[in-house]
PDB file of N, CA and C in Angstrom:
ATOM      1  N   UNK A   1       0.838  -1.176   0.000  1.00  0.00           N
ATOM      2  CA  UNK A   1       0.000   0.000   0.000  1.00  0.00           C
ATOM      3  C   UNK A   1       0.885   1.241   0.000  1.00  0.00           C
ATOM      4  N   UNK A   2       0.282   2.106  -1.017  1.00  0.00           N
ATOM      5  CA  UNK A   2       1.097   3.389  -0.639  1.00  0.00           C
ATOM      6  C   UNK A   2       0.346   4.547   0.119  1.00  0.00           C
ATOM      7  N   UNK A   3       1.324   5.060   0.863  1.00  0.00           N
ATOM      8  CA  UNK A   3       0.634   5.844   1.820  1.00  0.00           C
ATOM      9  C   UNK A   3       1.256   7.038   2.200  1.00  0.00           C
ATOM     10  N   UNK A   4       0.724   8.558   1.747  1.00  0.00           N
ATOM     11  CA  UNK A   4       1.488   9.749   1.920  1.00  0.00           C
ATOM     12  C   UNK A   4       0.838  10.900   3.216  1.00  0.00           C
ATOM     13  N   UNK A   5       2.048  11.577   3.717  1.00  0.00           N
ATOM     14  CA  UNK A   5       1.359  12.661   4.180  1.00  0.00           C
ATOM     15  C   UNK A   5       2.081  13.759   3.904  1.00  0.00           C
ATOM     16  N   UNK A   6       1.259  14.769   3.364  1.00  0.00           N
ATOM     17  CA  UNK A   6       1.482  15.913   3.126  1.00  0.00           C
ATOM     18  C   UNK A   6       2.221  16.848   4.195  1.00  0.00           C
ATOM     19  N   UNK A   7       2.918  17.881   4.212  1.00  0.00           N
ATOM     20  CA  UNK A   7       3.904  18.835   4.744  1.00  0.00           C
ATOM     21  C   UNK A   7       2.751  19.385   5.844  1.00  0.00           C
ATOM     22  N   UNK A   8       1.777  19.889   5.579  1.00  0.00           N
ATOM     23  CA  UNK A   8       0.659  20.498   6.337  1.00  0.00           C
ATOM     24  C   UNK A   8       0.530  19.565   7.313  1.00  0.00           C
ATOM     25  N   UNK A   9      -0.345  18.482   6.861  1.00  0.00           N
ATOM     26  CA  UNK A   9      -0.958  17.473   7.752  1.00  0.00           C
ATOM     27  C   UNK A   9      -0.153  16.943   8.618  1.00  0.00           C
ATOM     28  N   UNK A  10       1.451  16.675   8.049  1.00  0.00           N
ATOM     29  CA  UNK A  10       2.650  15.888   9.243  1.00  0.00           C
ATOM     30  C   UNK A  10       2.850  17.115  10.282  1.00  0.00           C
ATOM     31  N   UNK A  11       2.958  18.502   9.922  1.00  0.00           N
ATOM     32  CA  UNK A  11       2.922  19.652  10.966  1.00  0.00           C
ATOM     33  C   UNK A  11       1.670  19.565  12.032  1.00  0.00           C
ATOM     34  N   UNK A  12       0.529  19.297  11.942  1.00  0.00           N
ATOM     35  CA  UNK A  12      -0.524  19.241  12.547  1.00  0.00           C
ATOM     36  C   UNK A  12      -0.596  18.323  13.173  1.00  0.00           C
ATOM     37  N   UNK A  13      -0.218  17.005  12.664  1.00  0.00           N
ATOM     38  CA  UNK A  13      -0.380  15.907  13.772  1.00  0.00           C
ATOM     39  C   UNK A  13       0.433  15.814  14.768  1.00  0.00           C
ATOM     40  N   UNK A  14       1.702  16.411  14.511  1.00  0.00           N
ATOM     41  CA  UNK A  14       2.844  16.739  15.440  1.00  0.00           C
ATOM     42  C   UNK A  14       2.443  17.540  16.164  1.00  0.00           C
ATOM     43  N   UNK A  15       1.395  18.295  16.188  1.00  0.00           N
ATOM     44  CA  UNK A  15       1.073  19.148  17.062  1.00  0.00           C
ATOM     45  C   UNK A  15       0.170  19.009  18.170  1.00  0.00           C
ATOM     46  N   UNK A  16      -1.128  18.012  17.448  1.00  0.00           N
ATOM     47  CA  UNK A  16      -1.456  17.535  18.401  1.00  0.00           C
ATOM     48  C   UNK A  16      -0.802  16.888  19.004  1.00  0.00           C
ATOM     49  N   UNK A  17      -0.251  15.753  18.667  1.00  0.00           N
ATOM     50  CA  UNK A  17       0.803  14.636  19.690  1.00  0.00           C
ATOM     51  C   UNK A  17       1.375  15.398  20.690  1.00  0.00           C
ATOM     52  N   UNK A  18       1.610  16.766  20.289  1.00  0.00           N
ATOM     53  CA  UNK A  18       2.617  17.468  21.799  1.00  0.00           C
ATOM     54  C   UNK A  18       1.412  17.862  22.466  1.00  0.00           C
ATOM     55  N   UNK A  19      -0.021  18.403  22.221  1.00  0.00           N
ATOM     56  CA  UNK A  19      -0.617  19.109  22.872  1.00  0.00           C
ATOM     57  C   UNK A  19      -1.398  17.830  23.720  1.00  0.00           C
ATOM     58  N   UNK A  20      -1.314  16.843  23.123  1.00  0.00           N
ATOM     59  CA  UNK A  20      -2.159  15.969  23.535  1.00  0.00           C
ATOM     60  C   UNK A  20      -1.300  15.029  24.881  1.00  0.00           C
ATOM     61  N   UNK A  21      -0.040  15.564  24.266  1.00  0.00           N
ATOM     62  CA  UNK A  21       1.042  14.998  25.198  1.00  0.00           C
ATOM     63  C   UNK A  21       1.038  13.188  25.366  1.00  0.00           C
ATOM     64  N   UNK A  22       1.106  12.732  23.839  1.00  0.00           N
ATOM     65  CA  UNK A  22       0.846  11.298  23.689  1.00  0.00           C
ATOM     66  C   UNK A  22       2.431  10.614  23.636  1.00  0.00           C
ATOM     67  N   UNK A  23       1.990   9.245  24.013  1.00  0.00           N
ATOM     68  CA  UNK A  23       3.758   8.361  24.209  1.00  0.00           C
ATOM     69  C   UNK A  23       3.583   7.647  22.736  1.00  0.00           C
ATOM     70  N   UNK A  24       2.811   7.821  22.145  1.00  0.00           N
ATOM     71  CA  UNK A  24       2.921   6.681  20.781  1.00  0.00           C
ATOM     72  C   UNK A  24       2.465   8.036  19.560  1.00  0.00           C
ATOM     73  N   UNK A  25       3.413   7.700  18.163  1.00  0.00           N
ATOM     74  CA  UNK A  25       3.173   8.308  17.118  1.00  0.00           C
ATOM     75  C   UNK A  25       2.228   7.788  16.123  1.00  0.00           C
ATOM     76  N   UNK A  26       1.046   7.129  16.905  1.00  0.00           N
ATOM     77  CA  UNK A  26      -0.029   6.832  15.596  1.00  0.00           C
ATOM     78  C   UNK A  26      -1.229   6.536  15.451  1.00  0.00           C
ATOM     79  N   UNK A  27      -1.765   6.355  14.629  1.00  0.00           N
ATOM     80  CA  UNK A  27      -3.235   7.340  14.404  1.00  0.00           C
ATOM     81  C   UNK A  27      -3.936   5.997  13.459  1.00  0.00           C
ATOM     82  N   UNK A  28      -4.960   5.845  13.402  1.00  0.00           N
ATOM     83  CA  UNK A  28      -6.246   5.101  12.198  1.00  0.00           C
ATOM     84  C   UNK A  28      -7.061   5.663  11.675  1.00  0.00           C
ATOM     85  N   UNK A  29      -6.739   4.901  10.874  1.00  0.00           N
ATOM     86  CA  UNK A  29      -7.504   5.726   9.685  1.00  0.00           C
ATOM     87  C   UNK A  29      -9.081   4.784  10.071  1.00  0.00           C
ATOM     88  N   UNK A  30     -10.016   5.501  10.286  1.00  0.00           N
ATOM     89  CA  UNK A  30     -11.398   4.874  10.300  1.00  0.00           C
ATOM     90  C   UNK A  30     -12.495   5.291   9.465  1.00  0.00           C
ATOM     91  N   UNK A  31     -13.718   4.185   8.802  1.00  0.00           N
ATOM     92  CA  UNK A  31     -14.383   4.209   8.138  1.00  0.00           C
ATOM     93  C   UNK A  31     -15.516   5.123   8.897  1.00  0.00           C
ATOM     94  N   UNK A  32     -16.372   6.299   8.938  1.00  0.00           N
ATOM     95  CA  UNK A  32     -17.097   6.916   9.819  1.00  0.00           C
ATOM     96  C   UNK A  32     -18.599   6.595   9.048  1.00  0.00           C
ATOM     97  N   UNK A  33     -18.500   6.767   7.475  1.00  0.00           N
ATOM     98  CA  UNK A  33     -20.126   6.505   6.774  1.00  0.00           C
ATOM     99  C   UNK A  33     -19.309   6.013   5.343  1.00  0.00           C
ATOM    100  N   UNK A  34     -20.051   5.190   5.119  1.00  0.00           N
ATOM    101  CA  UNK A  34     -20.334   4.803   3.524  1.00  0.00           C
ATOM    102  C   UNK A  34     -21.315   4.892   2.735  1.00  0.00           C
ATOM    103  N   UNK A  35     -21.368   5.945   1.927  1.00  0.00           N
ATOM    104  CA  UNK A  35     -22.690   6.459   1.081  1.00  0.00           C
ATOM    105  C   UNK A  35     -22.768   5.990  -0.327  1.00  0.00           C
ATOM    106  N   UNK A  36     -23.310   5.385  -0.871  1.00  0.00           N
ATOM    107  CA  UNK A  36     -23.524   4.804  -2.143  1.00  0.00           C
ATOM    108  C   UNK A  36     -23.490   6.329  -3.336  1.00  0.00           C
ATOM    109  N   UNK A  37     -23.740   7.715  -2.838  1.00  0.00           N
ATOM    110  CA  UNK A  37     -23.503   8.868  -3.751  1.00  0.00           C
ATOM    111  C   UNK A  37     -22.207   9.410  -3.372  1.00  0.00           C
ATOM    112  N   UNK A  38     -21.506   9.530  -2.132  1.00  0.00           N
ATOM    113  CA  UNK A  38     -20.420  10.225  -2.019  1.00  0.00           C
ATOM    114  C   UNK A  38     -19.152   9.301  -1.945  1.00  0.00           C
ATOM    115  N   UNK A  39     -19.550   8.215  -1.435  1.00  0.00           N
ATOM    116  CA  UNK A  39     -18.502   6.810  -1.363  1.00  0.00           C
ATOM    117  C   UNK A  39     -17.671   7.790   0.655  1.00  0.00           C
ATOM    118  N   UNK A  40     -16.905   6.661   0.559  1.00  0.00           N
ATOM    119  CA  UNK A  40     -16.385   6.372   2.190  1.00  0.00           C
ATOM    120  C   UNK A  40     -16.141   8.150   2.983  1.00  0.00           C
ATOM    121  N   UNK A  41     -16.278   7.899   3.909  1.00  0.00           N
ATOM    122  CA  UNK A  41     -15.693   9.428   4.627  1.00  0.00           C
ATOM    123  C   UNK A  41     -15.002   8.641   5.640  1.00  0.00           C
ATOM    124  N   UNK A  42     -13.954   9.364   6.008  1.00  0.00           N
ATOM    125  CA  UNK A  42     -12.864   8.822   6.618  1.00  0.00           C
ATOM    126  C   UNK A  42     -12.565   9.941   8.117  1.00  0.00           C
ATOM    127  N   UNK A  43     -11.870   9.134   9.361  1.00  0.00           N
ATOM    128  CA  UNK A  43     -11.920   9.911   9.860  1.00  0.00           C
ATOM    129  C   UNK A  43     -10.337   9.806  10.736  1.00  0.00           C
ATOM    130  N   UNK A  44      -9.571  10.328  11.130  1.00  0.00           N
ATOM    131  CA  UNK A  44      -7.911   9.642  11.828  1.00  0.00           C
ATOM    132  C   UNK A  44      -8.005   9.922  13.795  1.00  0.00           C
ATOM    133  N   UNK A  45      -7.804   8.918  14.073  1.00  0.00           N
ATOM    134  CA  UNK A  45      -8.368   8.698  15.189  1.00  0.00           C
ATOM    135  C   UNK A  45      -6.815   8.432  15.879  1.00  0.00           C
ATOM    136  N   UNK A  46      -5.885   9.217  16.698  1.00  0.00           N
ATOM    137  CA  UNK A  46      -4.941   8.593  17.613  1.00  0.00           C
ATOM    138  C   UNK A  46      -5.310   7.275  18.272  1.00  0.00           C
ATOM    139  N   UNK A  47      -4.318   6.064  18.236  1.00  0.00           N
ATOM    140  CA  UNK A  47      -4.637   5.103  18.492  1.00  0.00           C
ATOM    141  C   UNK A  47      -3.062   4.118  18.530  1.00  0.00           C
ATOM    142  N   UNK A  48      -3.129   2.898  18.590  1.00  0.00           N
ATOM    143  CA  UNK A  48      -1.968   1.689  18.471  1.00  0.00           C
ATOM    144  C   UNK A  48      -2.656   0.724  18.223  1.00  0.00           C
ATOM    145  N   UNK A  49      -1.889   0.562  17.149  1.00  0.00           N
ATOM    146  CA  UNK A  49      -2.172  -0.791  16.480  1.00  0.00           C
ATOM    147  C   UNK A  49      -2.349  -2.258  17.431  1.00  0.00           C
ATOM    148  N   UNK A  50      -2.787  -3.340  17.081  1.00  0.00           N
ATOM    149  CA  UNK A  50      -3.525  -4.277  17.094  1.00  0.00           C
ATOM    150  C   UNK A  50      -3.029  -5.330  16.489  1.00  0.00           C
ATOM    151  N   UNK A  51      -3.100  -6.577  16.951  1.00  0.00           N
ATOM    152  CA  UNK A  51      -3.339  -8.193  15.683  1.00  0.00           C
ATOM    153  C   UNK A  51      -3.939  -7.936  14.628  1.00  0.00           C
ATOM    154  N   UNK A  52      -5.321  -7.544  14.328  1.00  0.00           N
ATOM    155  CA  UNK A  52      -6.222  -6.724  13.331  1.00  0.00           C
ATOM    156  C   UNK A  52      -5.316  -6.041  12.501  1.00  0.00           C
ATOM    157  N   UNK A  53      -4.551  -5.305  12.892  1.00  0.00           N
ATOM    158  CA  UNK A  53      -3.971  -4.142  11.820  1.00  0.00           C
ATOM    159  C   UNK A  53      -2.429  -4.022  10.905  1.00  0.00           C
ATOM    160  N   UNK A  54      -2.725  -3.317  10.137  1.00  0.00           N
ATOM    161  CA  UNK A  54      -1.536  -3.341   9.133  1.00  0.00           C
ATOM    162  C   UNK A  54      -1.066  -1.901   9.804  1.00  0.00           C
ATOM    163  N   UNK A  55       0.371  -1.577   9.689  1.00  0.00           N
ATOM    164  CA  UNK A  55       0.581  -0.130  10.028  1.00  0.00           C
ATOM    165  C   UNK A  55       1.543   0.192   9.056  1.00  0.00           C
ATOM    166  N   UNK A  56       1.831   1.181   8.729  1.00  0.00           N
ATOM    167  CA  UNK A  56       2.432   1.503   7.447  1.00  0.00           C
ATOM    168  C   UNK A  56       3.150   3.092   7.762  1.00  0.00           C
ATOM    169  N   UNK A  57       4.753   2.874   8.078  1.00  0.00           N
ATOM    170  CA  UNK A  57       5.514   4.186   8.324  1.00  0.00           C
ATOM    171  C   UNK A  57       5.776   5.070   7.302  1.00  0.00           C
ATOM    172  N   UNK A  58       5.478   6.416   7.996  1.00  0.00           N
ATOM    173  CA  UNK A  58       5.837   7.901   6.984  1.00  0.00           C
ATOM    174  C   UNK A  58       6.286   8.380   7.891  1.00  0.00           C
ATOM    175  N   UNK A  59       7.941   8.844   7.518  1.00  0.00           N
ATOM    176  CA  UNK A  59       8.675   9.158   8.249  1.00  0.00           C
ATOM    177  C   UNK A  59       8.607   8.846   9.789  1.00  0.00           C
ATOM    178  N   UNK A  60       8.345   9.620  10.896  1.00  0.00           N
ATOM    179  CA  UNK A  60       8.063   9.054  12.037  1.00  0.00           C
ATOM    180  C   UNK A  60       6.518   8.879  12.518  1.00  0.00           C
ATOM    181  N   UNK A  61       5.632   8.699  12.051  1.00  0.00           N
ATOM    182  CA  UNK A  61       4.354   8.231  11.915  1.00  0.00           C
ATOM    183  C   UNK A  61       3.974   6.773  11.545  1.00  0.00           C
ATOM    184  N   UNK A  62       3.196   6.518  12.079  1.00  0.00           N
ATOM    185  CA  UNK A  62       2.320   5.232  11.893  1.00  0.00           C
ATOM    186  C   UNK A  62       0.847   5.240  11.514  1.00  0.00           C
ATOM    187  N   UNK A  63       0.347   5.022  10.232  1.00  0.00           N
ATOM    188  CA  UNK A  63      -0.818   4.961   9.791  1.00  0.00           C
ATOM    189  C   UNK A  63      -1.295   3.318  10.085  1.00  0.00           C
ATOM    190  N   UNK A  64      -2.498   3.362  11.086  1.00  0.00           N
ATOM    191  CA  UNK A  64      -2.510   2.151  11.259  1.00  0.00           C
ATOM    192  C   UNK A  64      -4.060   1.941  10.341  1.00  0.00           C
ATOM    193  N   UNK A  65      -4.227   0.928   9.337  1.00  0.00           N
ATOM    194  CA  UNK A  65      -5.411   0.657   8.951  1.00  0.00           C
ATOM    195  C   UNK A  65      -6.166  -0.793   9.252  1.00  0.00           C
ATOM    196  N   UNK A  66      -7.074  -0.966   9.559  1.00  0.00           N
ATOM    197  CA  UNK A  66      -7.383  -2.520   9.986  1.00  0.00           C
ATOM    198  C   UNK A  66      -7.467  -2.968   8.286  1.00  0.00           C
ATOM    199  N   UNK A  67      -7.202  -4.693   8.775  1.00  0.00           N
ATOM    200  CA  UNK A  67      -6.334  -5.579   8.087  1.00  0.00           C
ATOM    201  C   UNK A  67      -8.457  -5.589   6.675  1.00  0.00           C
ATOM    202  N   UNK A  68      -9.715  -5.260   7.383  1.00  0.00           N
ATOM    203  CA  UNK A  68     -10.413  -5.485   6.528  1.00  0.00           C
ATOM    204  C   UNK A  68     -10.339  -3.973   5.266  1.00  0.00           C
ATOM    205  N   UNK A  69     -10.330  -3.385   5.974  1.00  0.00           N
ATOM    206  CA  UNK A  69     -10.075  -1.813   5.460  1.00  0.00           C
ATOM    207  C   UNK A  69      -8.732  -2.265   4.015  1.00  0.00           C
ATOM    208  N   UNK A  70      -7.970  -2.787   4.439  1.00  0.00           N
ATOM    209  CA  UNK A  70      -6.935  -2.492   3.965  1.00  0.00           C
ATOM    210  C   UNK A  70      -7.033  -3.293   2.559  1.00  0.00           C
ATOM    211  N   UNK A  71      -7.330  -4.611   2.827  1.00  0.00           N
ATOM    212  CA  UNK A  71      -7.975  -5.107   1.644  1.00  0.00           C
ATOM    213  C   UNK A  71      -8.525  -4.614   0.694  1.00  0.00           C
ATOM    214  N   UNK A  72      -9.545  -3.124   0.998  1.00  0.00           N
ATOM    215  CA  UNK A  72     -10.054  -2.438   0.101  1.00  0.00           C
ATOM    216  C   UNK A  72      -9.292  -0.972  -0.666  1.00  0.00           C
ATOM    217  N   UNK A  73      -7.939  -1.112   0.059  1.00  0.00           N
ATOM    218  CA  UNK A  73      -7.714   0.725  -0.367  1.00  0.00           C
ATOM    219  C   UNK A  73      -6.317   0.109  -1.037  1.00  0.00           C
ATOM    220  N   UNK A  74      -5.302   0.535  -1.948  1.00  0.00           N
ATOM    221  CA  UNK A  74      -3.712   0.339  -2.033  1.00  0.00           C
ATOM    222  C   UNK A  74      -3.331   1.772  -2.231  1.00  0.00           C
ATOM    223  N   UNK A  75      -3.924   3.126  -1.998  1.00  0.00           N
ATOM    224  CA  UNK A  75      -3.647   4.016  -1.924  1.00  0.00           C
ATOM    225  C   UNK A  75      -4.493   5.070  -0.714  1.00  0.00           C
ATOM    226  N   UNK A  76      -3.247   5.935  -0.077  1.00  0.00           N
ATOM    227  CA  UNK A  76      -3.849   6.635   0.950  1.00  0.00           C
ATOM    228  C   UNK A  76      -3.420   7.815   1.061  1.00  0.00           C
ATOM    229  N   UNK A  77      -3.691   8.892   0.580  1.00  0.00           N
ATOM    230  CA  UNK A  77      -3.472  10.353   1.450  1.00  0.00           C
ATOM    231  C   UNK A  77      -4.190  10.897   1.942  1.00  0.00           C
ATOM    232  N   UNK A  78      -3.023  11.584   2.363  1.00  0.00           N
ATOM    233  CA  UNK A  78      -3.828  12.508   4.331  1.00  0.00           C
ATOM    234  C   UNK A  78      -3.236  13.991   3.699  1.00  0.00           C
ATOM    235  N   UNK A  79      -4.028  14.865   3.427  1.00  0.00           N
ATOM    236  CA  UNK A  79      -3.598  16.025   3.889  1.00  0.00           C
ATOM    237  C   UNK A  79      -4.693  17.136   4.680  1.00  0.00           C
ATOM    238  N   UNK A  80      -3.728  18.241   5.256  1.00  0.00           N
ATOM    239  CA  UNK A  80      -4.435  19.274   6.164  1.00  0.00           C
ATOM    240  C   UNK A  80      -4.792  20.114   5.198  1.00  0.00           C
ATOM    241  N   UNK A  81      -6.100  20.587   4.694  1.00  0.00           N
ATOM    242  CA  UNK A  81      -6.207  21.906   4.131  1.00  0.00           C
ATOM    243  C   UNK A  81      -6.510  23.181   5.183  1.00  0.00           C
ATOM    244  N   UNK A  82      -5.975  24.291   5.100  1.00  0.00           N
ATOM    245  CA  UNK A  82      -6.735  25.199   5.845  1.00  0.00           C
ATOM    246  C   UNK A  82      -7.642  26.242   5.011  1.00  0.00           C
ATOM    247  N   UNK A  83      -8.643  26.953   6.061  1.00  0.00           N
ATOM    248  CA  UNK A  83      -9.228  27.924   4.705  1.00  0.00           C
ATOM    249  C   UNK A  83      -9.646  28.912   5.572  1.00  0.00           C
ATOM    250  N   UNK A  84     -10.790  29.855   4.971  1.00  0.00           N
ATOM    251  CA  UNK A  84     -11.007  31.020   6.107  1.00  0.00           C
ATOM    252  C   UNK A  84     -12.017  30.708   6.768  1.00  0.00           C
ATOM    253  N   UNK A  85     -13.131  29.574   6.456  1.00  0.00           N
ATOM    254  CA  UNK A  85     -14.097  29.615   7.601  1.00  0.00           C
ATOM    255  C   UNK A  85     -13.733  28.065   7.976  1.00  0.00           C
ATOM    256  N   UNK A  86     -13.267  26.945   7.662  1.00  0.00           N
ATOM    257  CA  UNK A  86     -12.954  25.604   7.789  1.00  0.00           C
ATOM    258  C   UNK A  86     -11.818  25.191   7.197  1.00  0.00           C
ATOM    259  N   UNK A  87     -11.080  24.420   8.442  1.00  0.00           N
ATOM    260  CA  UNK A  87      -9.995  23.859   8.213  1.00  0.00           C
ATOM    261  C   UNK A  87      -9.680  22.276   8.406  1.00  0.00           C
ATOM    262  N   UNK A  88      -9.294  21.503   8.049  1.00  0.00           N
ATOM    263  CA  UNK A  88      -9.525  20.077   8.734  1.00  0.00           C
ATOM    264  C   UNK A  88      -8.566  19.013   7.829  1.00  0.00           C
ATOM    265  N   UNK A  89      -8.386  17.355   8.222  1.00  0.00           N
ATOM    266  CA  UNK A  89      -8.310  16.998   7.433  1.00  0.00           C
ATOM    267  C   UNK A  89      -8.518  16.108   6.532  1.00  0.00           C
ATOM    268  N   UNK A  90      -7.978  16.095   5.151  1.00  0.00           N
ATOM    269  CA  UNK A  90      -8.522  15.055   4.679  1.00  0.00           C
ATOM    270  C   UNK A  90      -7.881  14.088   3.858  1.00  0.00           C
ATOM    271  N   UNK A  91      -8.268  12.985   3.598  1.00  0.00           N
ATOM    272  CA  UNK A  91      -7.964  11.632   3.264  1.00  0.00           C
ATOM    273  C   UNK A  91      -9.134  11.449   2.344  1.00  0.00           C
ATOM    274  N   UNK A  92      -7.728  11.448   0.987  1.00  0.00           N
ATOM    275  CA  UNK A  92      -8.243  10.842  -0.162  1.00  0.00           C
ATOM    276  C   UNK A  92      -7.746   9.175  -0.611  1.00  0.00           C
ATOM    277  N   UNK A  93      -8.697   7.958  -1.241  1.00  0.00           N
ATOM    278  CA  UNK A  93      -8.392   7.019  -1.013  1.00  0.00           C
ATOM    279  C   UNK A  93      -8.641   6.574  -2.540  1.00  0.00           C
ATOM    280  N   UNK A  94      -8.249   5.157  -3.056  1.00  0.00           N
ATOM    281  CA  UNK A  94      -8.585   4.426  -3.800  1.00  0.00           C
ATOM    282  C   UNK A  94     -10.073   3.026  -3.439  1.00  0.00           C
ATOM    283  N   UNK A  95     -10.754   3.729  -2.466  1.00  0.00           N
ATOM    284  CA  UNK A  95     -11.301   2.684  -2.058  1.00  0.00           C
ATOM    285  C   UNK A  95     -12.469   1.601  -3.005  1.00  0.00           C
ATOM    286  N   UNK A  96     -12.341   0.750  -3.106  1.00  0.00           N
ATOM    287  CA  UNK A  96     -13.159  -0.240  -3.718  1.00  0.00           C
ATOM    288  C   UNK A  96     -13.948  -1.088  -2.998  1.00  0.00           C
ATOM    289  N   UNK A  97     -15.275  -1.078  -3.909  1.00  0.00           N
ATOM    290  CA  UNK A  97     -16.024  -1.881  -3.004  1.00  0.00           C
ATOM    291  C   UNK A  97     -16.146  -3.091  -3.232  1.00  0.00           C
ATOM    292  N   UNK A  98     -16.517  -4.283  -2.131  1.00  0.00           N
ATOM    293  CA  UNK A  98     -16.039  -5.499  -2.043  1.00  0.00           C
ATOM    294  C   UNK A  98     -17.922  -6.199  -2.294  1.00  0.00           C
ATOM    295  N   UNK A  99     -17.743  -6.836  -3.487  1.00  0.00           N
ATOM    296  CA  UNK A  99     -19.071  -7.652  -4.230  1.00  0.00           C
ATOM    297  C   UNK A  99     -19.482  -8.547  -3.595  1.00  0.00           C
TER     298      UNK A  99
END
């Protein structure tokens, strides 16, 4: 699987991790809704991996995705956009659905 994070988004998560004052560098990627018009929304949840999970390093980060998830995506980016009334981030995927 390939899996990127953008300059923005690696600044931000580093930021929480200090504000949050966490001992582990990593996060999941989780399925929140699956809509048959918009397809998956995704959401990154601080966390540690599992038996269940695949984790996959960017630079000093750990993207952890569960092992069913993962089956469905071979591509993953994360980036932070900011703007003037909403900022947040987001994760664009290759996700496919399973017949």
């Amino acid at each position: 699987m390939n899996v990127t994070i953008d300059e923005n988004a690696k600044v931000k998560i580093n930021e929480i991790i200090k504000e949050k004052n966490l001992n582990y560098r990593s996060f999941r990627l989780n399925i929140i809704t699956l809509s048959r018009i918009t397809g998956p929304v995704f959401d990154l949840v601080f966390d540690e991996p599992n038996q269940f999970d695949q984790v996959y390093k960017v630079d000093d980060l750990d993207v952890i995705v569960d092992n069913g998830l993962g089956r469905r995506i071979s591509e993953i980016e994360i980036l932070y956009k900011e703007g003037e009334t909403k900022s947040g981030f987001v994760v664009n995927t290759d996700f496919m659905k399973i017949k």
